[in-house]
Every structure is written in structure tokens, then in C-alpha cells.
Protein backbone atom coordinates (compact mmCIF):
# COMPACT_ATOMS: atom_id res chain seq x y z
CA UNK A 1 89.40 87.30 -5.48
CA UNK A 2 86.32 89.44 -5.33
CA UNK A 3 84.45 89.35 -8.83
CA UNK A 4 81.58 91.92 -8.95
CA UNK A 5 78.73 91.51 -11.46
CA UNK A 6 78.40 94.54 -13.69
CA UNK A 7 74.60 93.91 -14.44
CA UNK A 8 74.12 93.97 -10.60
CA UNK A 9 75.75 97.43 -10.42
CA UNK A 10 73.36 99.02 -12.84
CA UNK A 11 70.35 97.57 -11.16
CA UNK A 12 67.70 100.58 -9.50
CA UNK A 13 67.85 100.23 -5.64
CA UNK A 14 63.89 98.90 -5.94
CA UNK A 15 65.10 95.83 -7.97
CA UNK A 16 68.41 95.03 -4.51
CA UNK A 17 65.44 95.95 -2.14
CA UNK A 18 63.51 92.77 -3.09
CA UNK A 19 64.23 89.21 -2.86
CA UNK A 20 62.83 86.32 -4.72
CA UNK A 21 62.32 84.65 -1.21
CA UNK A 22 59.84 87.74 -0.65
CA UNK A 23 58.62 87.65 -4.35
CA UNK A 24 58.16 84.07 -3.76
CA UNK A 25 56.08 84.68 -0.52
CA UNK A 26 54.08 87.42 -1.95
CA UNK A 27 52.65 85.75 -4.94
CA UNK A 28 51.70 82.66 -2.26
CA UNK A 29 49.66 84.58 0.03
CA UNK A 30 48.04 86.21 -3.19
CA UNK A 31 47.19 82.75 -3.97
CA UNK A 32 45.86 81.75 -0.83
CA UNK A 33 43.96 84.66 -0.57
CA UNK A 34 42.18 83.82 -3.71
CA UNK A 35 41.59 80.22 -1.97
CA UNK A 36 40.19 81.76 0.15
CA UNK A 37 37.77 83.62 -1.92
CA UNK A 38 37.12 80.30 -3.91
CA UNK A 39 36.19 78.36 -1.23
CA UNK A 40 33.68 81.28 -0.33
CA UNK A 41 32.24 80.45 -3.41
CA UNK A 42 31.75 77.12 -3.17
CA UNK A 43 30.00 77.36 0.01
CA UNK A 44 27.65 79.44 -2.21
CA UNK A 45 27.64 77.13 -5.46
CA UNK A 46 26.48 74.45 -2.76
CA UNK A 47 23.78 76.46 -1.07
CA UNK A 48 22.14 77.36 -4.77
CA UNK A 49 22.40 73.24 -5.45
CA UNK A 50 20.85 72.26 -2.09
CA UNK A 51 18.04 75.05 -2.53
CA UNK A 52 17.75 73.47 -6.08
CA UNK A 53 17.81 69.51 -5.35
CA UNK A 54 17.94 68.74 -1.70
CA UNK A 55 19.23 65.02 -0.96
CA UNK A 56 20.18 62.82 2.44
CA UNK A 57 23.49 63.93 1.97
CA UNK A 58 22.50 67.76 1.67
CA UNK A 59 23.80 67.94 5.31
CA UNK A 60 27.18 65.85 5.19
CA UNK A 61 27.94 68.14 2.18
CA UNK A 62 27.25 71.60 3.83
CA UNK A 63 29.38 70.48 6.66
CA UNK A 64 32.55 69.82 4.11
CA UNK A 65 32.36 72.83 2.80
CA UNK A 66 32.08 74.91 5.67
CA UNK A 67 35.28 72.87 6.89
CA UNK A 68 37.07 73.24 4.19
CA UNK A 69 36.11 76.86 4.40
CA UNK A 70 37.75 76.84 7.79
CA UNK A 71 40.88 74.99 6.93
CA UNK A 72 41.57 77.22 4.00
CA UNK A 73 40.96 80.58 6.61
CA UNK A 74 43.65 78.84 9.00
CA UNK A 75 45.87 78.31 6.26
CA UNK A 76 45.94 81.79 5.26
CA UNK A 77 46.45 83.07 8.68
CA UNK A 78 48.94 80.65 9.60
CA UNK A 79 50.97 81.56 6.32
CA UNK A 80 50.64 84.98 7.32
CA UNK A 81 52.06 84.69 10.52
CA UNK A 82 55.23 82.80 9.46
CA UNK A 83 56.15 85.19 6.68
């Protein structure tokens, strides 16, 4: 028994071209890329706080950022490569 759906059938060819799998992997690499972008800028909020009040652990700080700065780069790029 083969039971078509007639809202399918009136669909544009756009809306068949696109899954939600790829909708669905889109939107997360937009959201890693603004990760991304966020962790860029708290590298800078911590700069601006170190220049402002410098402590002992002004160093231990600068060097989680910067890795979490990396990690969220190899994220993105390893996201990329698997979609």
C-alpha cells in the first residue's frame, strides 16, 4: 500500500532539497562559530582585567583562557570536518 502525503506534493523543490539533519548541522556550526567569537572575547575581557588589577593568579588565568580559546578552535574544526 503506498500512501503519498499531499502536503509533501505541494512542497517547492528548495523545501525536499533540505533536511533537518542538515538544518540541524547548520544552525550548530553557526553556534560554534559564535563560540568561537565569544571565547575571543574573553581572552580580551581578561586582558582589560589583568591591565586593570594584576594578581598571582594573573598568569594561571591567561593560560585558561588561551586554552579554552584553543579547545573551542578544535572544536569548530573538528565539527567541520565531520559534517
Amino acid at each position: 500500500m503506498n500512501v503519498s502525503n499531499p502536503f509533501i506534493g505541494n512542497l517547492p523543490d528548495i523545501f525536499r532539497m533540505f533536511r533537518v539533519w542538515d538544518i540541524f548541522s547548520f544552525l550548530f556550526l553557526a553556534f560554534l562559530f559564535l563560540y568561537v567569537i565569544f571565547s575571543l572575547m574573553v581572552i580580551r575581557q581578561v586582558q582589560l582585567m589583568n591591565s586593570a588589577l594584576s594578581t598571582v593568579l594573573s598568569p594561571f588565568l591567561q593560560l585558561i583562557v588561551y586554552l579554552h580559546f584553543v579547545m573551542a578552535i578544535l572544536v569548530f574544526v573538528l565539527a567541520l570536518l565531520t559534517v
